[in-house]
C-alpha atoms as a PDB file:
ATOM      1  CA  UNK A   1     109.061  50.922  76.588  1.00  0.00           C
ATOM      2  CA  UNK A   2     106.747  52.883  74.246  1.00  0.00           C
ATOM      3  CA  UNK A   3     104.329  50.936  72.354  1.00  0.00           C
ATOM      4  CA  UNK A   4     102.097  51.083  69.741  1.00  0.00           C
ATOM      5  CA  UNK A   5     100.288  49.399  66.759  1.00  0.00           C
ATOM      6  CA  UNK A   6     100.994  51.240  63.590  1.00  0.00           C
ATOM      7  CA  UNK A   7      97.660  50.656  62.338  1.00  0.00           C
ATOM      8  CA  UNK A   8      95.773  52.353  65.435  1.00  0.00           C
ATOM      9  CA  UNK A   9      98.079  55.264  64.831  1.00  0.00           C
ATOM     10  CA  UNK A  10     101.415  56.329  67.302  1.00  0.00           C
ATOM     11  CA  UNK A  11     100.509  59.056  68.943  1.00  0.00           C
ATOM     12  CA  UNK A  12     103.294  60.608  68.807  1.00  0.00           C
ATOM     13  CA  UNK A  13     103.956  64.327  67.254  1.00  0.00           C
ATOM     14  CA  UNK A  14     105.928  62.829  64.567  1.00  0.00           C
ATOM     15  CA  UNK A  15     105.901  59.624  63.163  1.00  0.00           C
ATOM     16  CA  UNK A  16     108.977  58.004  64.668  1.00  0.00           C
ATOM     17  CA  UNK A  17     109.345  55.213  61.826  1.00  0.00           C
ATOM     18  CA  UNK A  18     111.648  56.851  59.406  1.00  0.00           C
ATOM     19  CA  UNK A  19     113.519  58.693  62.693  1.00  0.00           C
ATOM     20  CA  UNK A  20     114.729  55.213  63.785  1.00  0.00           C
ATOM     21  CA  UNK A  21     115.201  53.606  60.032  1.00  0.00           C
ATOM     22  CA  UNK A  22     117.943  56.286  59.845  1.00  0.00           C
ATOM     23  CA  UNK A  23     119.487  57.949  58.577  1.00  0.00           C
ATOM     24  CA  UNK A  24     119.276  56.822  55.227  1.00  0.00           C
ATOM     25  CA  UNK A  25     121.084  57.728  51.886  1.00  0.00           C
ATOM     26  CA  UNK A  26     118.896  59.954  49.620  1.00  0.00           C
ATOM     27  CA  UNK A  27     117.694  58.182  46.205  1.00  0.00           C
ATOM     28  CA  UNK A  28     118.707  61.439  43.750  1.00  0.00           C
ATOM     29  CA  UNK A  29     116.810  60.237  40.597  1.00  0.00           C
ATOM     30  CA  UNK A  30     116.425  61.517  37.108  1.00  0.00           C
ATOM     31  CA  UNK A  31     115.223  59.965  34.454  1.00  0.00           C
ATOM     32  CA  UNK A  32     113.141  60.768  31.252  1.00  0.00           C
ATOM     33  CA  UNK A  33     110.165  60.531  30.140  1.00  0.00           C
ATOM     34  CA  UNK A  34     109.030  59.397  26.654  1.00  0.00           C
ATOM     35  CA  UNK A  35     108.725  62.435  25.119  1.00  0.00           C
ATOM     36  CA  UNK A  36     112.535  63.660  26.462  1.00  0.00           C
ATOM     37  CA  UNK A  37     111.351  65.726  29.360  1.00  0.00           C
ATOM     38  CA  UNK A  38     113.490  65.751  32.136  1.00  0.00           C
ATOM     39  CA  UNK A  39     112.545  65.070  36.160  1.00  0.00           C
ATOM     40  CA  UNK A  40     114.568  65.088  39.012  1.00  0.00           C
ATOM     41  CA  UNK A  41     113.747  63.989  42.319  1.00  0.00           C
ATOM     42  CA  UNK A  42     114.802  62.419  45.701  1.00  0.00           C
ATOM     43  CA  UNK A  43     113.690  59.575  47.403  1.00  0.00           C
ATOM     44  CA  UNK A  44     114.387  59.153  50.895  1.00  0.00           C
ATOM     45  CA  UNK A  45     113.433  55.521  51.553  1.00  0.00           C
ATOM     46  CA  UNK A  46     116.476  54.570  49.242  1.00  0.00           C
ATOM     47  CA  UNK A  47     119.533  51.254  49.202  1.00  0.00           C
ATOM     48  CA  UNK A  48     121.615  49.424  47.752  1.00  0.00           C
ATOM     49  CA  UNK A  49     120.145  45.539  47.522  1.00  0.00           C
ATOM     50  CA  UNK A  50     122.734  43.145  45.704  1.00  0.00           C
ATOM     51  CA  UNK A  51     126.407  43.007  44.307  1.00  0.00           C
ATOM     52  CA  UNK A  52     126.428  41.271  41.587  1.00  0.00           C
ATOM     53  CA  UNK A  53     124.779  42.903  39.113  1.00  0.00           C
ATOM     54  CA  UNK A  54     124.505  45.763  41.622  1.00  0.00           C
ATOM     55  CA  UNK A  55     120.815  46.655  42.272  1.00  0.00           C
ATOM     56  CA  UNK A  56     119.432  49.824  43.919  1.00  0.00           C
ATOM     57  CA  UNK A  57     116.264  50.625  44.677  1.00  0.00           C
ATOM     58  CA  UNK A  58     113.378  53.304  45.845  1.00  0.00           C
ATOM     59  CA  UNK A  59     110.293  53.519  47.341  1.00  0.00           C
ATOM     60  CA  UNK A  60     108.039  56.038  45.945  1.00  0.00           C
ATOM     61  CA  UNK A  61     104.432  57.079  47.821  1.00  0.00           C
ATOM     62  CA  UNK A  62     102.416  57.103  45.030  1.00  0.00           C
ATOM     63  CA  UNK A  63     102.758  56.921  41.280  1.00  0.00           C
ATOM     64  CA  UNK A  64     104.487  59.883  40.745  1.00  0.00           C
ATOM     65  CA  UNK A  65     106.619  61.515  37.641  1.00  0.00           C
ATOM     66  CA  UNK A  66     109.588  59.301  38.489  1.00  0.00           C
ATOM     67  CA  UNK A  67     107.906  55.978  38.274  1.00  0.00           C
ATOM     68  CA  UNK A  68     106.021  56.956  35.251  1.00  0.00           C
ATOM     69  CA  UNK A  69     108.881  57.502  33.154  1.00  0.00           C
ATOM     70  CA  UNK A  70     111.276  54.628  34.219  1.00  0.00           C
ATOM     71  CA  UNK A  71     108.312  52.650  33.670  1.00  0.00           C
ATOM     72  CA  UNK A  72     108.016  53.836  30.062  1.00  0.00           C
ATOM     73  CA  UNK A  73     111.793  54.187  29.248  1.00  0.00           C
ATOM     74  CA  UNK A  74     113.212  51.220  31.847  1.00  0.00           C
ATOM     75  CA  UNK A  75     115.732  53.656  32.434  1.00  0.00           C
ATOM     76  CA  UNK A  76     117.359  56.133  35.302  1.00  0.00           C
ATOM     77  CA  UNK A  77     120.296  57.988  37.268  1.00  0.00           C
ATOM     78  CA  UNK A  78     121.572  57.466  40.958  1.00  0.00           C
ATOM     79  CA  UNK A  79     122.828  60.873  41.484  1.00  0.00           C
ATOM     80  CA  UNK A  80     124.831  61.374  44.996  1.00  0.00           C
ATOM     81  CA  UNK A  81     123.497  63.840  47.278  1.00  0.00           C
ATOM     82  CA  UNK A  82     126.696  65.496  49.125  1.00  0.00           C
ATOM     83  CA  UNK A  83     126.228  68.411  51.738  1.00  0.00           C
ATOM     84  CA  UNK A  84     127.543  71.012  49.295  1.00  0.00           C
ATOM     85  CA  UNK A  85     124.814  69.688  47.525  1.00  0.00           C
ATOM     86  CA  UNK A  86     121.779  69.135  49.807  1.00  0.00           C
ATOM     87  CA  UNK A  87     120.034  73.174  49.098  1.00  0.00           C
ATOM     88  CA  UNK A  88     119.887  72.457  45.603  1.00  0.00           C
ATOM     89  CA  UNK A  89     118.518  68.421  46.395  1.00  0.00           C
ATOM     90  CA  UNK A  90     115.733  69.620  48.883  1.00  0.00           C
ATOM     91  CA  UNK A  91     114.957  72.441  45.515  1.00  0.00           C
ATOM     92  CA  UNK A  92     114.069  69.368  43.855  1.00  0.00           C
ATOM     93  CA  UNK A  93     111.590  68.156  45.771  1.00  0.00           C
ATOM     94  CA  UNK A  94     108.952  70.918  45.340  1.00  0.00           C
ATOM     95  CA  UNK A  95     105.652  70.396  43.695  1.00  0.00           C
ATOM     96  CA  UNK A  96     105.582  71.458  40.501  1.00  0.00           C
ATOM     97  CA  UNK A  97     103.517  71.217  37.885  1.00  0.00           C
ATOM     98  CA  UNK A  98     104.706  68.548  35.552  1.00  0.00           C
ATOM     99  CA  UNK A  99     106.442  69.081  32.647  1.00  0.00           C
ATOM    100  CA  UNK A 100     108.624  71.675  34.857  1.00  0.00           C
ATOM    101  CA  UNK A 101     112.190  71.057  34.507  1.00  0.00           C
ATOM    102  CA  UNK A 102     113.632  70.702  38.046  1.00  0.00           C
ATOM    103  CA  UNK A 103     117.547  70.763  36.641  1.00  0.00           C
ATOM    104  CA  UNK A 104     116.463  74.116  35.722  1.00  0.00           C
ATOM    105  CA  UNK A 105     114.893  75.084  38.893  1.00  0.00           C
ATOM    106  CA  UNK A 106     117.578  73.967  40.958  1.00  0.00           C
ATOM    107  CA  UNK A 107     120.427  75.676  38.977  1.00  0.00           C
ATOM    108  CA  UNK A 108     121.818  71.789  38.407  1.00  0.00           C
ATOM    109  CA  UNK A 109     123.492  71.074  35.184  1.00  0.00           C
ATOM    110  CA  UNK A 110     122.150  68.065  32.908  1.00  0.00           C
ATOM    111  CA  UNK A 111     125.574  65.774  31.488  1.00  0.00           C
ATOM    112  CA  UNK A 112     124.759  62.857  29.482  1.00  0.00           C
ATOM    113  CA  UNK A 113     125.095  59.891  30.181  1.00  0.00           C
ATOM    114  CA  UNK A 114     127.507  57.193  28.368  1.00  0.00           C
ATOM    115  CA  UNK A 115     124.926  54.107  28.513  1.00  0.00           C
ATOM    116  CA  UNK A 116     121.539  55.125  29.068  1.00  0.00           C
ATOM    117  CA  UNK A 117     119.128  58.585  27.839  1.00  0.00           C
ATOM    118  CA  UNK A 118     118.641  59.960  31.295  1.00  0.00           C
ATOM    119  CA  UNK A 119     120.749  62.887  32.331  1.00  0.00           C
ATOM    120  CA  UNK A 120     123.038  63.046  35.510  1.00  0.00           C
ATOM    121  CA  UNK A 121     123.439  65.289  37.282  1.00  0.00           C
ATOM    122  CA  UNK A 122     126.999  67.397  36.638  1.00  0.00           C
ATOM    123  CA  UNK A 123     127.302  68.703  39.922  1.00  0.00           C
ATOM    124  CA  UNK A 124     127.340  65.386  41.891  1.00  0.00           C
ATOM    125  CA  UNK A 125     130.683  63.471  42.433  1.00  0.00           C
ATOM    126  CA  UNK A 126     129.221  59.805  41.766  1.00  0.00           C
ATOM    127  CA  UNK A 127     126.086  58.534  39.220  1.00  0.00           C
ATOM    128  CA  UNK A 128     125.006  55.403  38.893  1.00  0.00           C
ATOM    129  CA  UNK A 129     123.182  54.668  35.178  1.00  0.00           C
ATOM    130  CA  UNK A 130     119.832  52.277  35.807  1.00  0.00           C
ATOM    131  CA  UNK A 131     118.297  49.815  34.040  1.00  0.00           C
ATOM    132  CA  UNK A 132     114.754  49.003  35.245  1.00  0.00           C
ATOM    133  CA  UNK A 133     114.751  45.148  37.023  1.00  0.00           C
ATOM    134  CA  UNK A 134     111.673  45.553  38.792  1.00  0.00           C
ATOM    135  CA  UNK A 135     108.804  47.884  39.369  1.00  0.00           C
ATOM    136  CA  UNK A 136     106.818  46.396  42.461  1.00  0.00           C
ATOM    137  CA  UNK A 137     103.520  47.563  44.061  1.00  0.00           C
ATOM    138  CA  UNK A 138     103.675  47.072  47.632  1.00  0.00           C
ATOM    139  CA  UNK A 139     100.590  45.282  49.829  1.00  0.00           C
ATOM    140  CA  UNK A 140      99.975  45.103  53.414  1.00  0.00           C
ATOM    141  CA  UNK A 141     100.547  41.292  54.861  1.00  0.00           C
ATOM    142  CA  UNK A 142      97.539  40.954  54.307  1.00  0.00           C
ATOM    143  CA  UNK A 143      97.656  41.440  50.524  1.00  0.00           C
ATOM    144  CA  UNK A 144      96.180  44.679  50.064  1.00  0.00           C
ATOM    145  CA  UNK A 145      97.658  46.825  47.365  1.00  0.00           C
ATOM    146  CA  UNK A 146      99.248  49.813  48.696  1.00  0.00           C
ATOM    147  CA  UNK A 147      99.702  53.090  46.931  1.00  0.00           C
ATOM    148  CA  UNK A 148     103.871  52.872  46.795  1.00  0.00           C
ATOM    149  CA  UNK A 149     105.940  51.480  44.328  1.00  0.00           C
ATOM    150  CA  UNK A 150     109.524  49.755  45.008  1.00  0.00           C
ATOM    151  CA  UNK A 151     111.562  50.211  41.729  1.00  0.00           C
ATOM    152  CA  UNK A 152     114.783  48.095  41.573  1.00  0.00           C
ATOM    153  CA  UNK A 153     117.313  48.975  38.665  1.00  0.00           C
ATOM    154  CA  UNK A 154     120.452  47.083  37.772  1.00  0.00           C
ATOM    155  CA  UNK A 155     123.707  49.409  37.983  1.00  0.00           C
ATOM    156  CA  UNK A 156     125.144  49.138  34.020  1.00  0.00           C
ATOM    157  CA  UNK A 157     127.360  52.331  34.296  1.00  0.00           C
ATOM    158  CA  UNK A 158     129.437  53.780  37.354  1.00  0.00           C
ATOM    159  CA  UNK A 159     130.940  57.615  37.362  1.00  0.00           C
ATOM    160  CA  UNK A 160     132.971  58.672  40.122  1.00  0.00           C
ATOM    161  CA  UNK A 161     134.729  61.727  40.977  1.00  0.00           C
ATOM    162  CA  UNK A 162     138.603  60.561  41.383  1.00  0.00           C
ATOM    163  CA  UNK A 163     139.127  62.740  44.355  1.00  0.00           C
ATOM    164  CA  UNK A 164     137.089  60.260  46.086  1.00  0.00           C
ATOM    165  CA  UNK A 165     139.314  57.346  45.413  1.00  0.00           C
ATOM    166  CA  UNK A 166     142.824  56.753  47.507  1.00  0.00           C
ATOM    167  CA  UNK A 167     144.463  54.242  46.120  1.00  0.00           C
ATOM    168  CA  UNK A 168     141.830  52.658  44.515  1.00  0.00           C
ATOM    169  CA  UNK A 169     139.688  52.727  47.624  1.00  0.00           C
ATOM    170  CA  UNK A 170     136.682  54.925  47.691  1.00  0.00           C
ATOM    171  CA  UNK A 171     136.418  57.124  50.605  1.00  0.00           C
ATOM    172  CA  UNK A 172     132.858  57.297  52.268  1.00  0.00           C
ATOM    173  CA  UNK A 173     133.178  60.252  54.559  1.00  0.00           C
ATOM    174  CA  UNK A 174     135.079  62.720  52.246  1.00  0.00           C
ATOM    175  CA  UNK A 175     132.148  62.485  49.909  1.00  0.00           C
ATOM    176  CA  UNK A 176     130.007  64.385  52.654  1.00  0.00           C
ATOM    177  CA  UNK A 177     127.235  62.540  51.616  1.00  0.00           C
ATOM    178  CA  UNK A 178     123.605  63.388  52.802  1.00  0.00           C
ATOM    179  CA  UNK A 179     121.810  61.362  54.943  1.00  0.00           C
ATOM    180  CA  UNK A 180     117.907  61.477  55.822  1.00  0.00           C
ATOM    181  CA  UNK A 181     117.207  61.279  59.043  1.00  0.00           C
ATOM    182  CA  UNK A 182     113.533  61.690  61.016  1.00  0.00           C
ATOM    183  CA  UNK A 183     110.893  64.194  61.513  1.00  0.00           C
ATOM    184  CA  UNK A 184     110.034  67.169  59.323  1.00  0.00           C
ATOM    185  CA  UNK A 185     113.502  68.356  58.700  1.00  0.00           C
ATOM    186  CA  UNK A 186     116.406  66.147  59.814  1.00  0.00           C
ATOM    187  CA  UNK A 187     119.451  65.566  57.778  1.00  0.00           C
ATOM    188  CA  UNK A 188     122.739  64.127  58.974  1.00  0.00           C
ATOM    189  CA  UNK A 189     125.972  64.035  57.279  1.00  0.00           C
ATOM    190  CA  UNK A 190     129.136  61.896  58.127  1.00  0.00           C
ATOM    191  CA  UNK A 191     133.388  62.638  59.248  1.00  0.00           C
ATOM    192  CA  UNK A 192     136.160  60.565  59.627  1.00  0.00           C
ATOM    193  CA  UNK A 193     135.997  61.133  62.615  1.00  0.00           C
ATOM    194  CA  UNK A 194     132.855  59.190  63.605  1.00  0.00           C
ATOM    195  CA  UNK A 195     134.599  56.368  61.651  1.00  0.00           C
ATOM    196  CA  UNK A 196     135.239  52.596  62.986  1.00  0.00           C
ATOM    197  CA  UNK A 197     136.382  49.058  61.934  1.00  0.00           C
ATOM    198  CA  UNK A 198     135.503  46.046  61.843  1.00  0.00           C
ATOM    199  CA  UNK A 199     135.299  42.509  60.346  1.00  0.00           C
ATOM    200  CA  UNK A 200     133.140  40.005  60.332  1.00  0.00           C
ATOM    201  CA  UNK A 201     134.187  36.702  61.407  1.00  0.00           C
ATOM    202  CA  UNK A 202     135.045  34.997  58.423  1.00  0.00           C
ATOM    203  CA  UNK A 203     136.908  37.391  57.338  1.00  0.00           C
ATOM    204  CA  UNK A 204     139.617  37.460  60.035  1.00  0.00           C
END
């Protein structure tokens, strides 16, 4: 077995950490800031945390555009990330300086929302519209602050395309939707045909 101590460093060419966390769904975020300006950006460390209300959440490293505005608005859109999709998603994630619209950039298109002010985006089969629940800085076990924010929003508004539903079931893998896997450039999709079933116990 490899081993190592995260804190003395892996040795390793690539961090292996996000490599075996995976692959994860992509946190596609927009949101607003006070002024009106759009951002768009994806997150890759990025779930779904409760049912009822239905809470996602992301992890951003550092306090970046994102954070700032749902902060000051308490509002932002889960956009789905499909494969169709993923050029324009990766566009998204450039550095730019801020104020730069990224819908723009990308080539997405901005459609309002029917709840909250942040846009979704058009081109994306499923949006979920956020209402900031939490905005938590992370700290070591210790208790050290560390510079990356968790920020939990409450699901008040669900849009999805109806080609994804079959009778009344929504259908993961026809989606195509874009997973993150490891390393500097890993991304995995999913088929039907890597599909399988099961049930938990009390449900038999």
């Amino acid at each position: 077995m490899y081993f190592y101590q995260p804190s003395q460093g892996h040795g390793l060419p690539h961090d292996p950490l996000n490599a075996i966390i995976g692959p994860r769904p992509i946190g596609w975020i927009a949101s607003l800031d006070g002024s009106g300006q759009r951002n768009l950006a994806p997150y890759s460390f990025f779930n779904c945390f409760n049912y009822r209300p239905p809470i996602i959440g992301f992890a951003s490293s550092g306090w970046k555009d994102s954070v700032r505005n749902i902060n000051e608005t308490g509002e932002f859109v889960w956009n789905l990330t499909t494969r169709d999709l993923a050029e324009r998603m990766n566009e998204t994630s450039a550095s730019i300086p801020h104020g730069e619209d990224e819908f723009t950039r990308a080539g997405l298109t901005p459609a309002p929302s029917r709840i909250v002010s942040a846009p979704r985006v058009a081109e994306s089969p499923v949006n979920f519209e956020c209402r900031l629940s939490q905005c938590i800085q992370l700290t070591t076990a210790a208790g050290s602050p560390v510079e990356t924010w968790l920020v939990l929003g409450e699901v008040v508004a669900v849009h999805i395309d109806e080609s994804l539903l079959e009778e009344g079931i929504y259908q993961t893998a026809r989606a195509q939707p874009v997973l993150r896997g490891g390393g500097p450039s890993a991304y995995f999709t999913i088929t039907e045909a890597q599909r399988f079933d099961m049930r938990r116990p009390d449900d038999r």
